[in-house]
N, C-alpha and C. Protein backbone atom coordinates (compact mmCIF):
# COMPACT_ATOMS: atom_id res chain seq x y z
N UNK A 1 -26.04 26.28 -42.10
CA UNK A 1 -24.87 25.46 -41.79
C UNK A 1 -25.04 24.87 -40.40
N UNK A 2 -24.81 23.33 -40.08
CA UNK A 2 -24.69 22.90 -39.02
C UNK A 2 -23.12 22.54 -38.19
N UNK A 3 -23.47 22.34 -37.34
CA UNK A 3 -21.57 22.27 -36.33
C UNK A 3 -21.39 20.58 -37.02
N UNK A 4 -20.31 20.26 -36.96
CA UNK A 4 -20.51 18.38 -37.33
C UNK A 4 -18.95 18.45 -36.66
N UNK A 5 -18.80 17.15 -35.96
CA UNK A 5 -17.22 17.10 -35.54
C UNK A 5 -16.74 15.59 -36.62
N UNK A 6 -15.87 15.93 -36.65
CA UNK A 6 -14.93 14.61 -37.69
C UNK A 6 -13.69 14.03 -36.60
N UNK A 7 -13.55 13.04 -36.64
CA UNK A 7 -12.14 12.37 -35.99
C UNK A 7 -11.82 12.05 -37.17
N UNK A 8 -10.00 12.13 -37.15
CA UNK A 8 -9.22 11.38 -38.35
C UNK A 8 -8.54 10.80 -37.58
N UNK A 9 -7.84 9.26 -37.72
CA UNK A 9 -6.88 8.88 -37.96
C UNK A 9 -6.39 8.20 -38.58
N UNK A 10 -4.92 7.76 -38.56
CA UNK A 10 -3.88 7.02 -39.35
C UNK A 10 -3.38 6.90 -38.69
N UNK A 11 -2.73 5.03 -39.54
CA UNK A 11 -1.75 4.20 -39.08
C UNK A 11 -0.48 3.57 -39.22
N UNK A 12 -0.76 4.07 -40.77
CA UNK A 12 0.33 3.77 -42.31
C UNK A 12 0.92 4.52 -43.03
N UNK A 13 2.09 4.25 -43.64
CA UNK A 13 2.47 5.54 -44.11
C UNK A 13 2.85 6.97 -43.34
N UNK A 14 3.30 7.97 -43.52
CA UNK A 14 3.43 9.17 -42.83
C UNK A 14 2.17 9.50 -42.47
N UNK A 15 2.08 8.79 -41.33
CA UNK A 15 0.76 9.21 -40.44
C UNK A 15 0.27 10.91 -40.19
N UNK A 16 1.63 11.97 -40.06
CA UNK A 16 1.45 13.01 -39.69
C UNK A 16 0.66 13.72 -40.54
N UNK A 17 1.73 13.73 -42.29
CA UNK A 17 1.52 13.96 -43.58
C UNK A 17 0.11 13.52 -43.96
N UNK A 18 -0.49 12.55 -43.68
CA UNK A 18 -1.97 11.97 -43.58
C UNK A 18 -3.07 12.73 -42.83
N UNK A 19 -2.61 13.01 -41.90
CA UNK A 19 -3.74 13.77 -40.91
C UNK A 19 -3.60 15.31 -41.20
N UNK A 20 -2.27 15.63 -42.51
CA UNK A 20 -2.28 17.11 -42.44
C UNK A 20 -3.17 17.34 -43.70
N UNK A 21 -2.63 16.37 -44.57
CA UNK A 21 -3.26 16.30 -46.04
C UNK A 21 -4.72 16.05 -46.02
N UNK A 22 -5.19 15.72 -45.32
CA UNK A 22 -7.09 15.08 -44.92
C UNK A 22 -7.29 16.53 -44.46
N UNK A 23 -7.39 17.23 -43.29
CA UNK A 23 -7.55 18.52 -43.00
C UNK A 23 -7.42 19.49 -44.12
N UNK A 24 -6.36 19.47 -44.69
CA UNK A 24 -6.53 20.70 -45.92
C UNK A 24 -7.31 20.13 -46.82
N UNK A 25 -7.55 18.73 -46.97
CA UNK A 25 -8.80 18.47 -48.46
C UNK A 25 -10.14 18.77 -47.79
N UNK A 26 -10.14 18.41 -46.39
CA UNK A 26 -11.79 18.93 -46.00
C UNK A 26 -12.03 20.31 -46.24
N UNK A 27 -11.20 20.87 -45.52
CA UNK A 27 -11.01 22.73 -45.55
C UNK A 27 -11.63 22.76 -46.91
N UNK A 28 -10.81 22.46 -47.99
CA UNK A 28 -11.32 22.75 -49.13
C UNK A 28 -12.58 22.58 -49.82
N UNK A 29 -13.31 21.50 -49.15
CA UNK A 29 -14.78 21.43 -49.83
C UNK A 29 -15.46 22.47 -49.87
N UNK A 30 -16.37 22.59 -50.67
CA UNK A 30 -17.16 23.36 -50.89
C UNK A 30 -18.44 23.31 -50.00
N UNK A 31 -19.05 24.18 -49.01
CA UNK A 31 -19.94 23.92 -48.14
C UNK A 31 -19.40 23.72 -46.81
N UNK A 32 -18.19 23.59 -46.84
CA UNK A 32 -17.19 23.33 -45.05
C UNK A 32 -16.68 24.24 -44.91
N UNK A 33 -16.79 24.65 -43.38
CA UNK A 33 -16.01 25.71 -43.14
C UNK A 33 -15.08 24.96 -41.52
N UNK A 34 -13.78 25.30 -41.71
CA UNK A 34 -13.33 24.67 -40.43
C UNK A 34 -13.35 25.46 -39.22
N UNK A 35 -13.85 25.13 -38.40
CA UNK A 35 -14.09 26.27 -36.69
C UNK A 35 -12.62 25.58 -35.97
N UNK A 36 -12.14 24.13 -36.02
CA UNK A 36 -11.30 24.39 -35.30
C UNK A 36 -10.73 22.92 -35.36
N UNK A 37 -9.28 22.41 -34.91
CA UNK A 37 -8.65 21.52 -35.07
C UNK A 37 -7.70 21.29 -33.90
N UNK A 38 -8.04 19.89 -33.34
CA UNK A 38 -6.85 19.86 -32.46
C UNK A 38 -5.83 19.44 -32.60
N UNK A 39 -5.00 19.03 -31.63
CA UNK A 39 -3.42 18.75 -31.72
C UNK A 39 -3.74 17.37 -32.09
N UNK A 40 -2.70 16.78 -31.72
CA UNK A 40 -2.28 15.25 -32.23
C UNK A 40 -2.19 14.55 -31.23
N UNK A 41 -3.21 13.21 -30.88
CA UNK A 41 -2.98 12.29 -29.78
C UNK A 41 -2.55 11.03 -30.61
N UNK A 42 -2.21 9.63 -29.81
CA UNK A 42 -1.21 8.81 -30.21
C UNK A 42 -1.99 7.88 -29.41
N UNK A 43 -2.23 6.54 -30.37
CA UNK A 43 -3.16 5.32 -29.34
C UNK A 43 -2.54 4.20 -29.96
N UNK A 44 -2.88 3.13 -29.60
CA UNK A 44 -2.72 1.63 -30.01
C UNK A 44 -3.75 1.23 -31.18
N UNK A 45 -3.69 0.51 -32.28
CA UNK A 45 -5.06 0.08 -32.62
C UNK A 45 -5.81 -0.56 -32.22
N UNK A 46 -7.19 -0.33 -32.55
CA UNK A 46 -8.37 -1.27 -31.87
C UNK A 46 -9.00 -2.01 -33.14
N UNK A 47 -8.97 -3.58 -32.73
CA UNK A 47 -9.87 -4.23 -33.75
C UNK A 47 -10.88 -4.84 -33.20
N UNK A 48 -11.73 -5.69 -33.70
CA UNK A 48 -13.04 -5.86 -33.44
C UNK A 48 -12.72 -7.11 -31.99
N UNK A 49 -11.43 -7.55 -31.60
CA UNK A 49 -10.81 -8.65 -30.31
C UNK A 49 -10.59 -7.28 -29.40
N UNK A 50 -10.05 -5.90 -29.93
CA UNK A 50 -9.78 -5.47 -28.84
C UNK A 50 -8.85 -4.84 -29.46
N UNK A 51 -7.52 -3.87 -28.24
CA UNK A 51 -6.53 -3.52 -28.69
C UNK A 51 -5.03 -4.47 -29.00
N UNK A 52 -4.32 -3.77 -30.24
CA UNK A 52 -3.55 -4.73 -30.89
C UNK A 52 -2.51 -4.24 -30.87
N UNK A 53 -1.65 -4.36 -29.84
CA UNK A 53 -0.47 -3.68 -29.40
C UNK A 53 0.85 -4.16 -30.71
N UNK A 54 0.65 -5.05 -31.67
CA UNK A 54 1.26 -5.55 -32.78
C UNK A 54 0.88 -4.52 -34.20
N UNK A 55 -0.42 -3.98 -34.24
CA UNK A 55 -0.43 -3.45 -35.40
C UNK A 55 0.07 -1.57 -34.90
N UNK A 56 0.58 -1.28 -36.24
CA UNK A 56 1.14 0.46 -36.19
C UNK A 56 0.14 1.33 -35.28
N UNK A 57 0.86 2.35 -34.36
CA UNK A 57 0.10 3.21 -33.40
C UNK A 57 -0.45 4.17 -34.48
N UNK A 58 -1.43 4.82 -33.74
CA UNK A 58 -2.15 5.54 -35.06
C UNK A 58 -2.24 7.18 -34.47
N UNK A 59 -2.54 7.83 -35.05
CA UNK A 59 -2.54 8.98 -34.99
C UNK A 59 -3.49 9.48 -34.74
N UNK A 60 -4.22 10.65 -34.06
CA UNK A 60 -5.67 10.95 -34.26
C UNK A 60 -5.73 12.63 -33.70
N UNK A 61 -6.71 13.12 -34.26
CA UNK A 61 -6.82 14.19 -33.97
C UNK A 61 -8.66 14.50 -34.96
N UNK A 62 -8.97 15.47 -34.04
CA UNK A 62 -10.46 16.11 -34.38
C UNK A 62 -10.63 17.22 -35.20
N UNK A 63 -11.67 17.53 -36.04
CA UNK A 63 -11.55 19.01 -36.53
C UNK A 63 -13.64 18.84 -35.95
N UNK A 64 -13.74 20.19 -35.81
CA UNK A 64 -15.02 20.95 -35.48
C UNK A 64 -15.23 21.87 -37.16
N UNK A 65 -16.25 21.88 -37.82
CA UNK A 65 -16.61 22.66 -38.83
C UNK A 65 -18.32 22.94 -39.11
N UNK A 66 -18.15 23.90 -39.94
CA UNK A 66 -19.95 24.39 -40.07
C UNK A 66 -19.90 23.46 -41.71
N UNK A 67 -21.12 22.64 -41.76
CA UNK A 67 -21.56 21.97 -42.92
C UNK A 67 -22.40 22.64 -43.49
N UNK A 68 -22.59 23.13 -45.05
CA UNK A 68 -23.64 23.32 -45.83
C UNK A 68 -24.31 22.07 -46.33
N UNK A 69 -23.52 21.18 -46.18
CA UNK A 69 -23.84 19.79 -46.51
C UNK A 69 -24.61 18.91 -45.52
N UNK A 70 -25.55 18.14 -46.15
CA UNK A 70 -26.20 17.12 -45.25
C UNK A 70 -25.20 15.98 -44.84
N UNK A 71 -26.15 15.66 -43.85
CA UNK A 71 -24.29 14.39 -43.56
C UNK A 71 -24.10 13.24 -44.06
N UNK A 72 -24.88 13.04 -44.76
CA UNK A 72 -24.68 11.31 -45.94
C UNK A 72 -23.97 12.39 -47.30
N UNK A 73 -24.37 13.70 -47.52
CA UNK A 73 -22.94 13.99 -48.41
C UNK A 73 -22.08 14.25 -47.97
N UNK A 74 -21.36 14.81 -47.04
CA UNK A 74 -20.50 14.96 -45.97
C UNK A 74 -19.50 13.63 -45.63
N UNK A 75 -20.69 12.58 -45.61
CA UNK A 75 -19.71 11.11 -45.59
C UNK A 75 -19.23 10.72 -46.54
N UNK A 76 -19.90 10.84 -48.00
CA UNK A 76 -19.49 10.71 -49.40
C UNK A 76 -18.17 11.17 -49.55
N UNK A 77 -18.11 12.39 -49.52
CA UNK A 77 -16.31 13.37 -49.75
C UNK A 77 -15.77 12.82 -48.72
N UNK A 78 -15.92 12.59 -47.48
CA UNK A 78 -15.27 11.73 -46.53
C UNK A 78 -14.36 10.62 -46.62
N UNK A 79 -15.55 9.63 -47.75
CA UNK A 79 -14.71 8.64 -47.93
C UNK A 79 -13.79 8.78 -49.23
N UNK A 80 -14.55 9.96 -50.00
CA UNK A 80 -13.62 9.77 -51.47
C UNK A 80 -11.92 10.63 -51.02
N UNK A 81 -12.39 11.42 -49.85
CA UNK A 81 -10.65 11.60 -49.40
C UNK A 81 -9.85 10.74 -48.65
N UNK A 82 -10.51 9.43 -48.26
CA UNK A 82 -9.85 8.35 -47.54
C UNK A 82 -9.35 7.32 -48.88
N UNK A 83 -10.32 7.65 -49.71
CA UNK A 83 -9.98 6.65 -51.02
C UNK A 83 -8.89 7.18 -51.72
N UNK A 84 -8.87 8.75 -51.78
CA UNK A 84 -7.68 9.79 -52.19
C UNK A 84 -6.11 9.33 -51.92
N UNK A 85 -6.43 9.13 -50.71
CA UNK A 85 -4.98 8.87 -49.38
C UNK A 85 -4.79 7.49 -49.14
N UNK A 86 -5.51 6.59 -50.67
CA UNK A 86 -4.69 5.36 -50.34
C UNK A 86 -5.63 4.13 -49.26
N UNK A 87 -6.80 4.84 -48.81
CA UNK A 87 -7.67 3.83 -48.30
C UNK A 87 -8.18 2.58 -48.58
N UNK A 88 -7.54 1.50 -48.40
CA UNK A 88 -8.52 0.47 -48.64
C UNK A 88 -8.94 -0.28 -47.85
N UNK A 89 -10.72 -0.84 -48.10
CA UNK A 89 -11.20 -1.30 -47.19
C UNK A 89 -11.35 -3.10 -46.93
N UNK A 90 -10.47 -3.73 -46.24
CA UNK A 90 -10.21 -5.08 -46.64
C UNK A 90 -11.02 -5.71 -45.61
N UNK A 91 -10.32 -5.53 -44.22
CA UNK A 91 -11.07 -6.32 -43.13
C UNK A 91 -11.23 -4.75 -42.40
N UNK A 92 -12.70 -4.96 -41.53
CA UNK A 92 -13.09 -4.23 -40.56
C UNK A 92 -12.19 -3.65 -39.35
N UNK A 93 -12.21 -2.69 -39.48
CA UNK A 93 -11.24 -2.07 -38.32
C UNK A 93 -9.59 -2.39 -38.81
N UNK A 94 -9.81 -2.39 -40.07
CA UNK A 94 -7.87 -2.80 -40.30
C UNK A 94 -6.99 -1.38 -40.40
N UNK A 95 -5.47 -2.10 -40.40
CA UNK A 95 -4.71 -0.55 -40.56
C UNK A 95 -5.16 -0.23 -42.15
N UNK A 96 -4.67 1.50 -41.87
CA UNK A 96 -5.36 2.03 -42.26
C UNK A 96 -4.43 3.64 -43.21
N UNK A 97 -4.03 4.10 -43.93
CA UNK A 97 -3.82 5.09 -44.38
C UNK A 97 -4.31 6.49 -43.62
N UNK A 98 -5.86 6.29 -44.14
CA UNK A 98 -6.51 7.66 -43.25
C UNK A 98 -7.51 6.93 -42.99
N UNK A 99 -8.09 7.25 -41.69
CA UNK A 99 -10.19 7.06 -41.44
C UNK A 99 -10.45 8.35 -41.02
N UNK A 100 -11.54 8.65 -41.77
CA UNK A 100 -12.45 9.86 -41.64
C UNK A 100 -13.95 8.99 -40.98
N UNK A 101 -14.37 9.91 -39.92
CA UNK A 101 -15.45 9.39 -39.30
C UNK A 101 -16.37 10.92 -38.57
N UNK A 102 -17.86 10.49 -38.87
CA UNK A 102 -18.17 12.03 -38.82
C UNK A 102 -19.02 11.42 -37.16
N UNK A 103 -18.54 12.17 -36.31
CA UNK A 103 -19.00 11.75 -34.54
C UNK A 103 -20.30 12.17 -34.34
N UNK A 104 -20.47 13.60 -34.91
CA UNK A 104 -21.85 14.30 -34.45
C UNK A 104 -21.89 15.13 -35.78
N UNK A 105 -23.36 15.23 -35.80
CA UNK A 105 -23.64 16.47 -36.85
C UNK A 105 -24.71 16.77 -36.66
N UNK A 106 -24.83 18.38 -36.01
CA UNK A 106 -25.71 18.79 -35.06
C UNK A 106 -26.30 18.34 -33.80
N UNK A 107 -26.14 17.71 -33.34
CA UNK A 107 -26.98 16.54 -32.73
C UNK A 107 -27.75 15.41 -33.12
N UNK A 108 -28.05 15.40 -34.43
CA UNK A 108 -28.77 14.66 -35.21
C UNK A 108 -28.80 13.10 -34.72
N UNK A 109 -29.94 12.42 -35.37
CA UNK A 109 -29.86 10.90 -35.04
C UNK A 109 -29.63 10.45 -36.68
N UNK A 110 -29.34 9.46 -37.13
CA UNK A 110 -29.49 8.61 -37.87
C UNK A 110 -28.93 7.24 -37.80
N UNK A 111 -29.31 5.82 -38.22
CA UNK A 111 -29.12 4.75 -38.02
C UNK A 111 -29.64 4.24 -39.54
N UNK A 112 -28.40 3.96 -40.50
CA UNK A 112 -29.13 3.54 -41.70
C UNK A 112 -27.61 2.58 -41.73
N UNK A 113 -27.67 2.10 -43.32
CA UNK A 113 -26.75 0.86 -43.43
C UNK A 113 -24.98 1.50 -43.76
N UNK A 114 -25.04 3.46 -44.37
CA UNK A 114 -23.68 3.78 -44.45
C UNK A 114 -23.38 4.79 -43.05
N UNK A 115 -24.76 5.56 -42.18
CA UNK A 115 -23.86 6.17 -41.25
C UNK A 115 -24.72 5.90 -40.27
N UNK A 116 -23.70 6.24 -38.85
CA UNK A 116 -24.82 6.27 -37.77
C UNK A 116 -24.17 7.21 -37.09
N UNK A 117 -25.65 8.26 -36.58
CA UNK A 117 -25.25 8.93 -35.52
C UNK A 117 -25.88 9.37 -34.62
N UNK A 118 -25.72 10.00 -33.05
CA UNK A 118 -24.09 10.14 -33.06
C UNK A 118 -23.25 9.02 -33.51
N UNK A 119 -22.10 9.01 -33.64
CA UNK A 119 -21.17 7.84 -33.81
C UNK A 119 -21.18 6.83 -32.57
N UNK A 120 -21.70 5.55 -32.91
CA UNK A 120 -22.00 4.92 -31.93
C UNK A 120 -21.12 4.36 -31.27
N UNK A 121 -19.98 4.49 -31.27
CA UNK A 121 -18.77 3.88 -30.34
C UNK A 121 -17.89 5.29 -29.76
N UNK A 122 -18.35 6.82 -30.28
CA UNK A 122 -16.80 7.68 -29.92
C UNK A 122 -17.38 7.70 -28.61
N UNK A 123 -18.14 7.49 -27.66
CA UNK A 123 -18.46 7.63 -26.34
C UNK A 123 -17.06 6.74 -25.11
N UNK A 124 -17.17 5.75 -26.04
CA UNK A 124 -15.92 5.05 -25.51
C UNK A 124 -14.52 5.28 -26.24
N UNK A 125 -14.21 6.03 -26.77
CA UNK A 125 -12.99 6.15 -27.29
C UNK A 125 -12.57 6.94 -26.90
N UNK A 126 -10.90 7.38 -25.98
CA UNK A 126 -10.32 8.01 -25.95
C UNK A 126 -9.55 8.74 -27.32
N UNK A 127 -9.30 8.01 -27.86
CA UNK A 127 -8.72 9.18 -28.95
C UNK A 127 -9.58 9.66 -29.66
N UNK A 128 -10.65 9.72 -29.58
CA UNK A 128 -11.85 10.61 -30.16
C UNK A 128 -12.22 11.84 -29.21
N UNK A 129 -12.44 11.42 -28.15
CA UNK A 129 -12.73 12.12 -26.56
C UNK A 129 -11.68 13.18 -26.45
N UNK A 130 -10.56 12.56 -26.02
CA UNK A 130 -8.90 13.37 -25.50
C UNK A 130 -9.28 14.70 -26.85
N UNK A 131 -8.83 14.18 -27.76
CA UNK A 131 -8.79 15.67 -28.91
C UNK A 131 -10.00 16.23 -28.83
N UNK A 132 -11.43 15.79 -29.06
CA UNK A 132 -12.69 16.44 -28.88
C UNK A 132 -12.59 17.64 -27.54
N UNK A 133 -11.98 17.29 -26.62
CA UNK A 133 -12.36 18.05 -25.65
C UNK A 133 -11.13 19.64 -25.60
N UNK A 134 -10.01 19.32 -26.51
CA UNK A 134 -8.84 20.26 -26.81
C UNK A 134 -9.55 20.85 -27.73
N UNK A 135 -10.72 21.10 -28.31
CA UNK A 135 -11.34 22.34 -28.87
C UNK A 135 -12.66 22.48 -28.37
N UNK A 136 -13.34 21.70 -27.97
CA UNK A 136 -14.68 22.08 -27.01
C UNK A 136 -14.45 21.38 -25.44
N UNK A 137 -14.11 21.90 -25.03
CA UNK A 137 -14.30 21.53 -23.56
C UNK A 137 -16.05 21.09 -22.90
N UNK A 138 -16.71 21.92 -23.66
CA UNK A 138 -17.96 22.09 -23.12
C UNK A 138 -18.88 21.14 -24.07
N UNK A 139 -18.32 20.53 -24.85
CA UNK A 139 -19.04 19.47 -25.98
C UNK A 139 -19.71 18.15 -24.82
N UNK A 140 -21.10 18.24 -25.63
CA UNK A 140 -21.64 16.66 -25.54
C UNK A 140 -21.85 16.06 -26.53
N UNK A 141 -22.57 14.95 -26.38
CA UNK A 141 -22.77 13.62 -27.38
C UNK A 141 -23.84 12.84 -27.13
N UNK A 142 -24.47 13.28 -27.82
CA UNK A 142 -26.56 13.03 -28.06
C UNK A 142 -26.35 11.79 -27.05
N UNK A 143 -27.19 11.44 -26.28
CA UNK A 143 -27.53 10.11 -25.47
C UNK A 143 -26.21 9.66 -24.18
N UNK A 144 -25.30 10.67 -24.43
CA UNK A 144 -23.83 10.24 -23.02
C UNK A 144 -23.97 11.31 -22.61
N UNK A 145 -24.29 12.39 -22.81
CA UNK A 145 -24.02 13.60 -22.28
C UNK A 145 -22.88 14.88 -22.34
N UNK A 146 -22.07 15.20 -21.13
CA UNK A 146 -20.75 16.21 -21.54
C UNK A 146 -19.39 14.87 -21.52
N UNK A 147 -19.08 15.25 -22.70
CA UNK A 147 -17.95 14.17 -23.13
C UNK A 147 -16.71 14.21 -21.89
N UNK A 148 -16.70 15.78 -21.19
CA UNK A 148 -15.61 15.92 -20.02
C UNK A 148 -15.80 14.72 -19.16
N UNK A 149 -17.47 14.39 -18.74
CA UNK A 149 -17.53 13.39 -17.67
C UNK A 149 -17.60 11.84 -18.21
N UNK A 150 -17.19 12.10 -19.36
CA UNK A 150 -17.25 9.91 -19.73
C UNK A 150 -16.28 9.27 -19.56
N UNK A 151 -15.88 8.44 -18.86
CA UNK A 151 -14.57 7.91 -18.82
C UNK A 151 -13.32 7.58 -19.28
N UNK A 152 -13.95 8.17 -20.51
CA UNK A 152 -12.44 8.01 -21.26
C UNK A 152 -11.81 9.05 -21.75
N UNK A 153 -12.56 10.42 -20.92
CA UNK A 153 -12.41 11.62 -20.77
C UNK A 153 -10.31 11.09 -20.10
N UNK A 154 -10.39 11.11 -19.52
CA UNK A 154 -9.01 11.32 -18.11
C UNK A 154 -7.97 9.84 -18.41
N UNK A 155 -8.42 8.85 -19.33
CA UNK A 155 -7.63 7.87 -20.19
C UNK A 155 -6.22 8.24 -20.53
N UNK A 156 -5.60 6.74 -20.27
CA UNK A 156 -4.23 6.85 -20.57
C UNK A 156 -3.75 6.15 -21.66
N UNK A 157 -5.38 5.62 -22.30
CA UNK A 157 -5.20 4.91 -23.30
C UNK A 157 -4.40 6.10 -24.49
N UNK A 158 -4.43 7.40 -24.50
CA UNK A 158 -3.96 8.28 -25.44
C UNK A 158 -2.65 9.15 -24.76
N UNK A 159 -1.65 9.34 -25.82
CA UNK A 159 -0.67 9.82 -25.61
C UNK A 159 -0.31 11.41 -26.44
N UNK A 160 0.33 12.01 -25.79
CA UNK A 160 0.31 13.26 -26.73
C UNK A 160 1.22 12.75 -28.34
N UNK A 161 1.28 13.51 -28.96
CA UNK A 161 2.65 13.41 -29.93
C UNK A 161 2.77 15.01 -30.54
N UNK A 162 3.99 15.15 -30.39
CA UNK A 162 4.31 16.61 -30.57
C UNK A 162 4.71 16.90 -32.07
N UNK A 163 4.08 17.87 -32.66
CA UNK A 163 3.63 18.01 -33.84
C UNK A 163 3.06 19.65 -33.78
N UNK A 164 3.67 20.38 -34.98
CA UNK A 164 3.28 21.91 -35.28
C UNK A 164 1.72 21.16 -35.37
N UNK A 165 1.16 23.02 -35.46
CA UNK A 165 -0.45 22.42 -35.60
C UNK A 165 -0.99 22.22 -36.81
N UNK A 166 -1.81 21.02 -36.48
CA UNK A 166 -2.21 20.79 -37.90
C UNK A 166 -2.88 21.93 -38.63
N UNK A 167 -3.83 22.96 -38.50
CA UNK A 167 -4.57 23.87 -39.07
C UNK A 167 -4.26 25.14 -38.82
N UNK A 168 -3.96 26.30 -39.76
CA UNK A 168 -3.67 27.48 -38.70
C UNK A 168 -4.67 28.20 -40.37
N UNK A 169 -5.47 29.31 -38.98
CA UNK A 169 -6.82 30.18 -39.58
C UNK A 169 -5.97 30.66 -40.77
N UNK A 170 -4.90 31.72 -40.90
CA UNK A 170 -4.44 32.06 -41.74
C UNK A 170 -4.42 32.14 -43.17
């Protein structure tokens, strides 16, 4: 089993109910085990102009888990639980129901036409960063280094939102 981190968010619909319902369908795969989940941060959307202070704030939060799975199957159930929850994919970067996005898995590289990794943009994303670091503090990201020192580590682009926790070991 390898470590792999996932960001979710949502923009549509009961955003909360979205990010709770995606966490318990991953939990459930077969081959995942969840190590850990953070709270709930709160951003603007970003489209391919930039941020879009007009479209729905989105929700986001990280889970950390051990994969039995390679990570092009890993992305497969990924998307068939984004397709689950109402996903459709119209224009690039549009709102959104749920996005499942896998950041790291193991450290690994890949660059093919369905995944790339690491994830080639969470270096700059605060709402990937902010929650990443509320369960690993000590996490890096193949080619940036410790995610504490990237700049969008200490960002105000993310807001808390108060919310029971999404995952409890139990």
């Amino acid at each position: 089993m390898l470590p792999a981190v996932i960001a979710l968010g949502s923009n549509l619909g009961d955003r909360e109910e979205n990010l709770r319902a995606a966490v318990h369908d991953i939990a459930a795969l077969d081959g995942i085990s969840v190590t850990a989940v953070s709270g709930i941060v709160q951003s603007q959307a970003v489209k391919p102009t930039g941020t879009d202070a007009e479209a729905p704030a989105y929700l986001n939060a990280v889970m950390l888990v051990q994969s039995a799975l390679h990570p092009e199957a890993l992305l497969v159930e990924l998307n068939r639980i984004e397709a689950d929850h109402g996903r459709v994919r119209v224009e690039r970067w549009g709102d959104r129901t749920l996005d499942l996005d896998i950041i790291d898995f193991g450290g690994m590289e890949r660059d093919s036409d369905d995944l790339s990794l690491p994830h080639p943009r969470a270096w700059e994303r605060a709402f990937v960063i902010v929650p990443w670091l509320q369960v690993d503090a000590e996490a890096s990201l193949r080619g940036h280094g410790r995610i504490d020192a990237l700049a969008v580590a200490d960002s105000d682009d993310v807001w808390a939102y108060d919310a029971a926790p999404l995952w409890d070991r139990s």
